[in-house]
C-alpha atoms as a PDB file:
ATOM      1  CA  UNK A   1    -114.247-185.418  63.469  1.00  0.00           C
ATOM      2  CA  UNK A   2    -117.424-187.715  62.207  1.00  0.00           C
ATOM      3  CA  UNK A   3    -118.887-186.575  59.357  1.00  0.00           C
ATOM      4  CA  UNK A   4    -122.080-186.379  61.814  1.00  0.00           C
ATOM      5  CA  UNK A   5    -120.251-183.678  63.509  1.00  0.00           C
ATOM      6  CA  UNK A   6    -120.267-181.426  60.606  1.00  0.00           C
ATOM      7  CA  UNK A   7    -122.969-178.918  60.440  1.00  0.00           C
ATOM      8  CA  UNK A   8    -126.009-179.889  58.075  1.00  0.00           C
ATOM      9  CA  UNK A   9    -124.683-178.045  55.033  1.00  0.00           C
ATOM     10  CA  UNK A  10    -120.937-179.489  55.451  1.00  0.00           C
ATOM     11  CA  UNK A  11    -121.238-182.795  54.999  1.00  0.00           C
ATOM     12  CA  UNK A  12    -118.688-184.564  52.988  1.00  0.00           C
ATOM     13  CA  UNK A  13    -120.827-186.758  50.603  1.00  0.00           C
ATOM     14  CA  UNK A  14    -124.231-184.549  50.045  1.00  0.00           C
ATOM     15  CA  UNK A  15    -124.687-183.366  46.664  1.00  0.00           C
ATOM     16  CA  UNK A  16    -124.031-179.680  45.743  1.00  0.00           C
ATOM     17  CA  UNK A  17    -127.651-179.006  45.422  1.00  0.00           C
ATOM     18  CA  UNK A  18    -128.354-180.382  48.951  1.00  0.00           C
ATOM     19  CA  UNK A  19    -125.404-178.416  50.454  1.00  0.00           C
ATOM     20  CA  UNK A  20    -126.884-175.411  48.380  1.00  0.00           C
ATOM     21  CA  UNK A  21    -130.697-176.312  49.519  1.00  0.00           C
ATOM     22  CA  UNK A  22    -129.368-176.680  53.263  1.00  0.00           C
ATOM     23  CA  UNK A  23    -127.704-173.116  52.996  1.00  0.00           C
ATOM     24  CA  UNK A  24    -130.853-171.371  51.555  1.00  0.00           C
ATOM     25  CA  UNK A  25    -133.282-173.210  54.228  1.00  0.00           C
ATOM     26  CA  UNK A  26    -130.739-171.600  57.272  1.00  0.00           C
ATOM     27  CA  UNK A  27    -130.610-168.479  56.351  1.00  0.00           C
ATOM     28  CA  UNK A  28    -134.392-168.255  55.208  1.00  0.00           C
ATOM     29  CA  UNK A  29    -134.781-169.496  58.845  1.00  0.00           C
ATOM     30  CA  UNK A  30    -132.440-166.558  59.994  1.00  0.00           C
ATOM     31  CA  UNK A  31    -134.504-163.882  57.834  1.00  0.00           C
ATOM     32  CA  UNK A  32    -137.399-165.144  59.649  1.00  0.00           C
ATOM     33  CA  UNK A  33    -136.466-165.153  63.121  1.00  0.00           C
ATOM     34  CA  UNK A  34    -134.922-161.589  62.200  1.00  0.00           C
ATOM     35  CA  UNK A  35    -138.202-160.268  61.202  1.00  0.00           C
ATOM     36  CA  UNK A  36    -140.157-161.993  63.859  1.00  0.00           C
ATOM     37  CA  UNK A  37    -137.921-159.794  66.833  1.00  0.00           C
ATOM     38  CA  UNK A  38    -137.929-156.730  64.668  1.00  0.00           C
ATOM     39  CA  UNK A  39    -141.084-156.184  62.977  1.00  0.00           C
ATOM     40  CA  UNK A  40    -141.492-152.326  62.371  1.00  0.00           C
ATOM     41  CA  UNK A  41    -137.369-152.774  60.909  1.00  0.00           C
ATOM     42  CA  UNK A  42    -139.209-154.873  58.811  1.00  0.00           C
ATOM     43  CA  UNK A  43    -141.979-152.927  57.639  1.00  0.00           C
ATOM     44  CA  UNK A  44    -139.940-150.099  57.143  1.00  0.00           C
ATOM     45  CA  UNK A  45    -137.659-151.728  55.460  1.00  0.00           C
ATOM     46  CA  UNK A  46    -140.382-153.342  53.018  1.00  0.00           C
ATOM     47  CA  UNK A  47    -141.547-150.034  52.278  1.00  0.00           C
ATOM     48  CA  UNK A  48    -138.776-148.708  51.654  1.00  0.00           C
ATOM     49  CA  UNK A  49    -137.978-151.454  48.924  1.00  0.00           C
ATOM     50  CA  UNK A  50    -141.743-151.338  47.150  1.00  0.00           C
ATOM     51  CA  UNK A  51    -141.498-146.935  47.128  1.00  0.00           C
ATOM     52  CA  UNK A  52    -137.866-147.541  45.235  1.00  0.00           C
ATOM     53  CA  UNK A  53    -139.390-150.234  43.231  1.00  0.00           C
ATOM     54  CA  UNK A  54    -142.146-148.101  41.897  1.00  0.00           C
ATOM     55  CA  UNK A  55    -139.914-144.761  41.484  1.00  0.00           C
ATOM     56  CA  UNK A  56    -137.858-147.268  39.055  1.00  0.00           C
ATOM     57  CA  UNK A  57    -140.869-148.450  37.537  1.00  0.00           C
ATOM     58  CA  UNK A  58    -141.877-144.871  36.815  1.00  0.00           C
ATOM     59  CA  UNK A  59    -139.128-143.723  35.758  1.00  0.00           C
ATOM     60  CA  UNK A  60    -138.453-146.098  33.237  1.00  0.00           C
ATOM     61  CA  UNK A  61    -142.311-145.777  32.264  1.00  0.00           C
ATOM     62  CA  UNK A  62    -141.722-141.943  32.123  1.00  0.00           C
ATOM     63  CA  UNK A  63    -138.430-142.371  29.428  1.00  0.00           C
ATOM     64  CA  UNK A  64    -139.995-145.142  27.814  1.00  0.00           C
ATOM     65  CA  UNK A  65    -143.619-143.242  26.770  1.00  0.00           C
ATOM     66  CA  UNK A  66    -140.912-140.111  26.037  1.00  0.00           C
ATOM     67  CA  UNK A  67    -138.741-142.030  23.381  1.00  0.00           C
ATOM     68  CA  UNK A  68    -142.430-143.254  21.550  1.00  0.00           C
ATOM     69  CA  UNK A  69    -143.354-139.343  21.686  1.00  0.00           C
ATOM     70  CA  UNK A  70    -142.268-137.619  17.912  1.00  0.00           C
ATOM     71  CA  UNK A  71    -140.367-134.705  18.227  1.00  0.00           C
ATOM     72  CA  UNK A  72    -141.172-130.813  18.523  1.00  0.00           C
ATOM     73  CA  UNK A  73    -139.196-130.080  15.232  1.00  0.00           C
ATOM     74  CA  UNK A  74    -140.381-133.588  13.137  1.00  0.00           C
ATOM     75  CA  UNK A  75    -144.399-132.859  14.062  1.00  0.00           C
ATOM     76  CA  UNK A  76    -144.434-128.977  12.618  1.00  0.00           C
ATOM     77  CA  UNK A  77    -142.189-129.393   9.499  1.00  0.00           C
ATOM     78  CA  UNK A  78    -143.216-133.219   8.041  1.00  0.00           C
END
């Protein structure tokens, strides 16, 4: 087997970063083709993602503005 043979991201003497570069560009090309056939997976899938991002976000809004408040007890009796 010629090192030609070999598929892009196996080659003997490329550099770690190119074998690394070659593996992102496939599978970015995969993702792509995978979203092209499938679009309303996609969107849902998007969706789904951004409404779990922003329940995060708002949650950890929600504890963060609740450990600045002072408490019950501290406000009445200082």
């Amino acid at each position: 087997m010629t090192n030609l043979d070999l598929p892009e991201g196996h080659r003997e003497h490329e550099s770690t970063a190119t074998k690394a570069a070659n593996l992102v560009r496939s599978e970015a090309t995969a993702v792509r083709q995978t979203a092209a056939e499938h679009p309303s997976s996609t969107l849902l899938l998007l969706g789904l993602v951004g409404l779990a991002g922003f329940l995060i976000g708002h949650g950890v809004g929600y504890r963060k503005a609740e450990s600045d408040h002072i408490p019950t007890f501290r406000r009445f009796w200082s």
